[in-house]
Protein backbone atom coordinates (compact mmCIF):
# COMPACT_ATOMS: atom_id res chain seq x y z
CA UNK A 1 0.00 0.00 0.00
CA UNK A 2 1.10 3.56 -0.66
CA UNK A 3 2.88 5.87 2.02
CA UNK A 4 0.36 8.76 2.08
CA UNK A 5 0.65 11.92 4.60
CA UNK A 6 -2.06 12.16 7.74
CA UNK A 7 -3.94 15.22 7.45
CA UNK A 8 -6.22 15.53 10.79
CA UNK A 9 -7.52 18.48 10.12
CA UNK A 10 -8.37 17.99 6.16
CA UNK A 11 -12.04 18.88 5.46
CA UNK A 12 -13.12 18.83 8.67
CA UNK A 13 -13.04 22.69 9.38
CA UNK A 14 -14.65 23.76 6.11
CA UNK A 15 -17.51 21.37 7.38
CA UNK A 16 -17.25 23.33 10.72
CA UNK A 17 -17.69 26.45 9.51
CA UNK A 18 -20.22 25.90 6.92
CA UNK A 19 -22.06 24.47 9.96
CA UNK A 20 -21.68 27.57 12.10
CA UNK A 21 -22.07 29.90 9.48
CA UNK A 22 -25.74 27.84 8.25
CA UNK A 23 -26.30 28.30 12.40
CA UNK A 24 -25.70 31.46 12.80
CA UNK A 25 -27.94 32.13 9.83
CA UNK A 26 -30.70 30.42 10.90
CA UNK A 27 -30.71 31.70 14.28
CA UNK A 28 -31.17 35.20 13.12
CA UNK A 29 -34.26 36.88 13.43
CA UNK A 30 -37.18 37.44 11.08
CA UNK A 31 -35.58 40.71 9.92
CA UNK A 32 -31.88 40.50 8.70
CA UNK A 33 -31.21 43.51 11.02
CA UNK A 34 -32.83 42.24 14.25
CA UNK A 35 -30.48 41.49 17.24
CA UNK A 36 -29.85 37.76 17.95
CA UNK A 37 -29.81 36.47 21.24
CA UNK A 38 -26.79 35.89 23.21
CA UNK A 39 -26.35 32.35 23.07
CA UNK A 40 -26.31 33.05 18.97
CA UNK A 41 -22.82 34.19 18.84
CA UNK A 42 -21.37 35.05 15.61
CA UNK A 43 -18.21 33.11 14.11
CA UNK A 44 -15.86 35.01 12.69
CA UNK A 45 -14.50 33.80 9.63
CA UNK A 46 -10.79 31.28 9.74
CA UNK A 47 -8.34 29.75 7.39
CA UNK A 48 -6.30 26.76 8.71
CA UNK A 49 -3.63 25.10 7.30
CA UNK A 50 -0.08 23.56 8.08
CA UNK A 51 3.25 25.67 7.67
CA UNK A 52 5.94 23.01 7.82
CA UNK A 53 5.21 21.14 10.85
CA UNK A 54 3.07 24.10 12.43
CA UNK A 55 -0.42 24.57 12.58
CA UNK A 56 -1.50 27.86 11.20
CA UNK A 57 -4.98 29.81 12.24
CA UNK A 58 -5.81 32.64 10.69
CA UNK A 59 -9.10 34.34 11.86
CA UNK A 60 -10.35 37.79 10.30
CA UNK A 61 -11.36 39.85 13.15
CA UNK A 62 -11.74 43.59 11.37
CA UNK A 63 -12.57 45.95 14.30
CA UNK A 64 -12.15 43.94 17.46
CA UNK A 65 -9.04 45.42 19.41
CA UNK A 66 -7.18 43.03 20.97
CA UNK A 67 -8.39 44.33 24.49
CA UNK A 68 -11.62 42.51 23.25
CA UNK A 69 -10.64 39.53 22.40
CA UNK A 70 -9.21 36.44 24.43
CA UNK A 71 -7.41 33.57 22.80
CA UNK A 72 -6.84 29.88 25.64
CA UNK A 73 -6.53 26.81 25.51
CA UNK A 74 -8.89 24.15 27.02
CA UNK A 75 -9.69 20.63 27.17
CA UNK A 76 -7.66 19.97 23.55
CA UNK A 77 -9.71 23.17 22.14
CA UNK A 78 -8.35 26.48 20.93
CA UNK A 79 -10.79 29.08 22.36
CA UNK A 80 -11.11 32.47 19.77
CA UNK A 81 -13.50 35.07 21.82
CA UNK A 82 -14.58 38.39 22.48
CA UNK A 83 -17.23 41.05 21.08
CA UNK A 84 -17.12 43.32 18.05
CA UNK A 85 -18.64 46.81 19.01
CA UNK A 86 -19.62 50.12 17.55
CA UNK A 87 -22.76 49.07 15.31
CA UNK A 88 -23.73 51.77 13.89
CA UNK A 89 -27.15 52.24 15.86
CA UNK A 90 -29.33 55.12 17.09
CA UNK A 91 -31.59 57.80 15.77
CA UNK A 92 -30.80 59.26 12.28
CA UNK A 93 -29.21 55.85 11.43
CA UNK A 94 -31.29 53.88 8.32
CA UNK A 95 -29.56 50.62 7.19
CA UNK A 96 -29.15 50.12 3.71
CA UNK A 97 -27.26 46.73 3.93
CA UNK A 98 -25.61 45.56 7.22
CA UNK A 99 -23.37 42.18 6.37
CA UNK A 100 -20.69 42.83 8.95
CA UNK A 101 -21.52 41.07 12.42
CA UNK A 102 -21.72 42.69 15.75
CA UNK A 103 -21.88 41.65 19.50
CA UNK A 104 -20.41 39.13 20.76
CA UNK A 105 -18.47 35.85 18.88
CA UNK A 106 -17.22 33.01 19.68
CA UNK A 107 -14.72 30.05 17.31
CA UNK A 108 -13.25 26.32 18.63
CA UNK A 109 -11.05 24.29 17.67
CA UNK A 110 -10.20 20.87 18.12
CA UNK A 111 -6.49 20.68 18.42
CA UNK A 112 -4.36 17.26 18.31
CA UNK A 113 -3.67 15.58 21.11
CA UNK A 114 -0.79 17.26 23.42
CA UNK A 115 -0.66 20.32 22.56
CA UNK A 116 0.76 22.81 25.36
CA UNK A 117 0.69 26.47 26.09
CA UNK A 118 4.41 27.22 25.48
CA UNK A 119 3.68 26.10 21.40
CA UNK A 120 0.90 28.83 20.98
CA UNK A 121 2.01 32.15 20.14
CA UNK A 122 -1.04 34.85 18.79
CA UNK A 123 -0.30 37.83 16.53
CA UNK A 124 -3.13 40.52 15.72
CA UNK A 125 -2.08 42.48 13.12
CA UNK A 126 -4.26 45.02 10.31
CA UNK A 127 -7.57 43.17 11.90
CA UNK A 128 -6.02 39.43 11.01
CA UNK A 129 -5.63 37.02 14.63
CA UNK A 130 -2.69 34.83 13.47
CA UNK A 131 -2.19 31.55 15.72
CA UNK A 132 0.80 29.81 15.28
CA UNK A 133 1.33 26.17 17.07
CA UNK A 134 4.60 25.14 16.73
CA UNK A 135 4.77 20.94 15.79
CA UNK A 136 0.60 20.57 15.30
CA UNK A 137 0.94 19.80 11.98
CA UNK A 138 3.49 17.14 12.05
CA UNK A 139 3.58 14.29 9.40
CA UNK A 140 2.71 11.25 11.15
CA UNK A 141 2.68 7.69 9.19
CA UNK A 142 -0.51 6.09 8.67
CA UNK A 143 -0.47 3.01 11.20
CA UNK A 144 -1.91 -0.07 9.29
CA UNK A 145 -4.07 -2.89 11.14
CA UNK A 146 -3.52 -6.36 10.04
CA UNK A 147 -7.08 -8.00 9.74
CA UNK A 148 -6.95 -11.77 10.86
CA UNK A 149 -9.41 -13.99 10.36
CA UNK A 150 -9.76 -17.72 9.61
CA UNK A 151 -8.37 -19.40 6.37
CA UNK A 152 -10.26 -20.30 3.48
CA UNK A 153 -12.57 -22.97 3.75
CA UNK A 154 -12.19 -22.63 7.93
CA UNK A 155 -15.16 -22.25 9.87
CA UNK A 156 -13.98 -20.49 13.12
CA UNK A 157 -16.89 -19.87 15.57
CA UNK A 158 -15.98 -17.64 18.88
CA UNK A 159 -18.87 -18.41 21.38
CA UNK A 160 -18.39 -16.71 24.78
């Protein structure tokens, strides 16, 4: 059988997202400008890839100072948090088309196994939250299983 590389990660976040973004969607209100309720937090946008044997996060945060956002680590998650403010809200104020989220959001991530604070390091930089963990994305071999079972013509029966 072929050596291929293990890719952990490979399609499972683009099913993620789609499945947060189709949530967050369809917990909106009737109107597209309506508040959602609290426990509807939006999910801000991420790419995720490997960069050698690191794990690279990208997650587009436009407006969100950094005071406003936490990044942690728990139970083999990476945490992305915090609230986008300044909606543009009041009297005077008629909305046209409002696509950019507001309030609070939240993002995890399932990280490998192992995975300890001292390989995270978080950048924010031009309203782009860059998470680097160093060794993530290392290649690991496939591990075949050898599949026994009784010879040809051999009737094997296992009664317990």
């Amino acid at each position: 059988m072929p050596e291929h590389s293990h890719n952990a990660f490979r399609g499972l976040y683009d099913m993620f997202a789609e499945m947060g973004r189709m949530r967050e969607h369809l917990t909106q209100g009737d109107h597209p400008h309506e508040a959602r309720p609290s426990s509807g937090a939006w999910i801000p946008p991420a790419d995720i890839y490997a960069y050698g044997e690191d794990l690279v996060i990208r997650c587009e945060l436009a407006g969100v100072p950094r005071e406003d956002m936490e990044v942690a680590i728990c139970s083999g998650q990476l945490w992305i948090s915090g609230e986008r403010s300044g909606a543009p809200d009041g009297a005077g104020v008629t909305d046209y088309v409002r696509e950019r989220r507001y309030g609070p959001f939240r993002r995890t991530i399932a990280l490998p196994p192992g995975i300890e604070r001292e390989q995270v390091a978080a950048t924010l930089e031009d309203g782009l939250l860059e998470i680097v963990i160093r060794g993530a994305a290392a290649a690991r071999r496939d591990e075949q299983i050898e599949i026994g079972g009784a010879e040809r013509g051999e009737v094997r029966l296992d009664v317990g």
